[in-house]
Protein backbone atom coordinates (compact mmCIF):
# COMPACT_ATOMS: atom_id res chain seq x y z
CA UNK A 1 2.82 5.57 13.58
CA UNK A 2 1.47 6.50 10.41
CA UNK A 3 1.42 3.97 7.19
CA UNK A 4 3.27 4.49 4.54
CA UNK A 5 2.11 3.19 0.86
CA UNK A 6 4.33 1.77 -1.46
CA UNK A 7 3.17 1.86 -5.29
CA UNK A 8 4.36 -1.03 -7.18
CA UNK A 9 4.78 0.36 -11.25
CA UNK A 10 4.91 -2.51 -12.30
CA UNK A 11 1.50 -4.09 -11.54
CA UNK A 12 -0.15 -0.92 -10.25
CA UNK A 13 -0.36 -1.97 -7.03
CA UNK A 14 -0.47 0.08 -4.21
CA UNK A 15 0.43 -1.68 -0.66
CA UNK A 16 0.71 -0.66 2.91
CA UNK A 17 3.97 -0.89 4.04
CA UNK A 18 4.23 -4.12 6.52
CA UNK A 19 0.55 -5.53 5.98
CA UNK A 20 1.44 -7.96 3.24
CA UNK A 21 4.14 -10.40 2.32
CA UNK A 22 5.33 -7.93 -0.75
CA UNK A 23 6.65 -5.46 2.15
CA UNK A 24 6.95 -7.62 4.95
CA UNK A 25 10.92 -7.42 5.45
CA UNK A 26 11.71 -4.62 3.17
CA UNK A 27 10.23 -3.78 -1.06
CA UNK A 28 11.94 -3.33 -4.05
CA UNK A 29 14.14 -0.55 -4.75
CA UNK A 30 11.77 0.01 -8.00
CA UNK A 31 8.99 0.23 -5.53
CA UNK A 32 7.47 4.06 -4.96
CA UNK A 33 7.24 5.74 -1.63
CA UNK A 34 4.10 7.55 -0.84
CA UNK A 35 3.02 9.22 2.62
CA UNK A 36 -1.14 8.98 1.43
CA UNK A 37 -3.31 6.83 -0.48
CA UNK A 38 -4.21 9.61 -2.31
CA UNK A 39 -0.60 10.58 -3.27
CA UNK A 40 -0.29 7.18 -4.26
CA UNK A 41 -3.27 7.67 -6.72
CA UNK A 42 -2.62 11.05 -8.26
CA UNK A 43 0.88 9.97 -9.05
CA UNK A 44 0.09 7.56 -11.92
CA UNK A 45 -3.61 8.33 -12.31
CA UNK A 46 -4.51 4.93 -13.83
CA UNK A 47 -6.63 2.58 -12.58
CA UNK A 48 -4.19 1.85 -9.16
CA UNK A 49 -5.68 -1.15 -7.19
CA UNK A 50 -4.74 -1.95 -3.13
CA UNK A 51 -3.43 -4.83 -2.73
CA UNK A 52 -6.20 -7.54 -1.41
CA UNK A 53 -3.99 -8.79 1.22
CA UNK A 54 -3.27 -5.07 2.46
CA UNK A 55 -6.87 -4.16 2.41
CA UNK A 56 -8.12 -7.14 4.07
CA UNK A 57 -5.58 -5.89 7.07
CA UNK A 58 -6.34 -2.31 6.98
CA UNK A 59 -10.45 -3.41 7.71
CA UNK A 60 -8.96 -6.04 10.67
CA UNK A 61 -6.90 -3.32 12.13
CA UNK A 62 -9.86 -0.73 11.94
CA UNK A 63 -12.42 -3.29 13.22
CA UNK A 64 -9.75 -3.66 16.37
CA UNK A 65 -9.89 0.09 16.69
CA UNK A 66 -13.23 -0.05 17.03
């Protein structure tokens, strides 16, 4: 299944959908659906940092894949 990133206005945050405790069981409704990072990036074109606990599970899982 593909991951889906949710951008958080509010902080600039981009996460991936289930890695972190922030979308865990569900986001916010003010929370933005993307289906790419890059989407995710383009849409507000400021400085948008991943979320540390999301990234930190995106290198396990690719280290697993491995």
């Amino acid at each position: 299944m593909k991951d889906m990133f949710l951008y958080n206005p509010k902080r600039c945050t981009l996460h991936i959908n289930g890695y972190c405790m922030h979308t865990k069981n569900g986001y916010p409704d003010y929370y933005i659906p993307f289906n790419t990072e890059n989407e995710a990036i383009a849409y507000d074109g400021r400085a948008v940092g991943i979320c540390k606990l999301c990234q930190k599970k995106r290198e396990q899982k690719m280290e697993e894949s491995k």
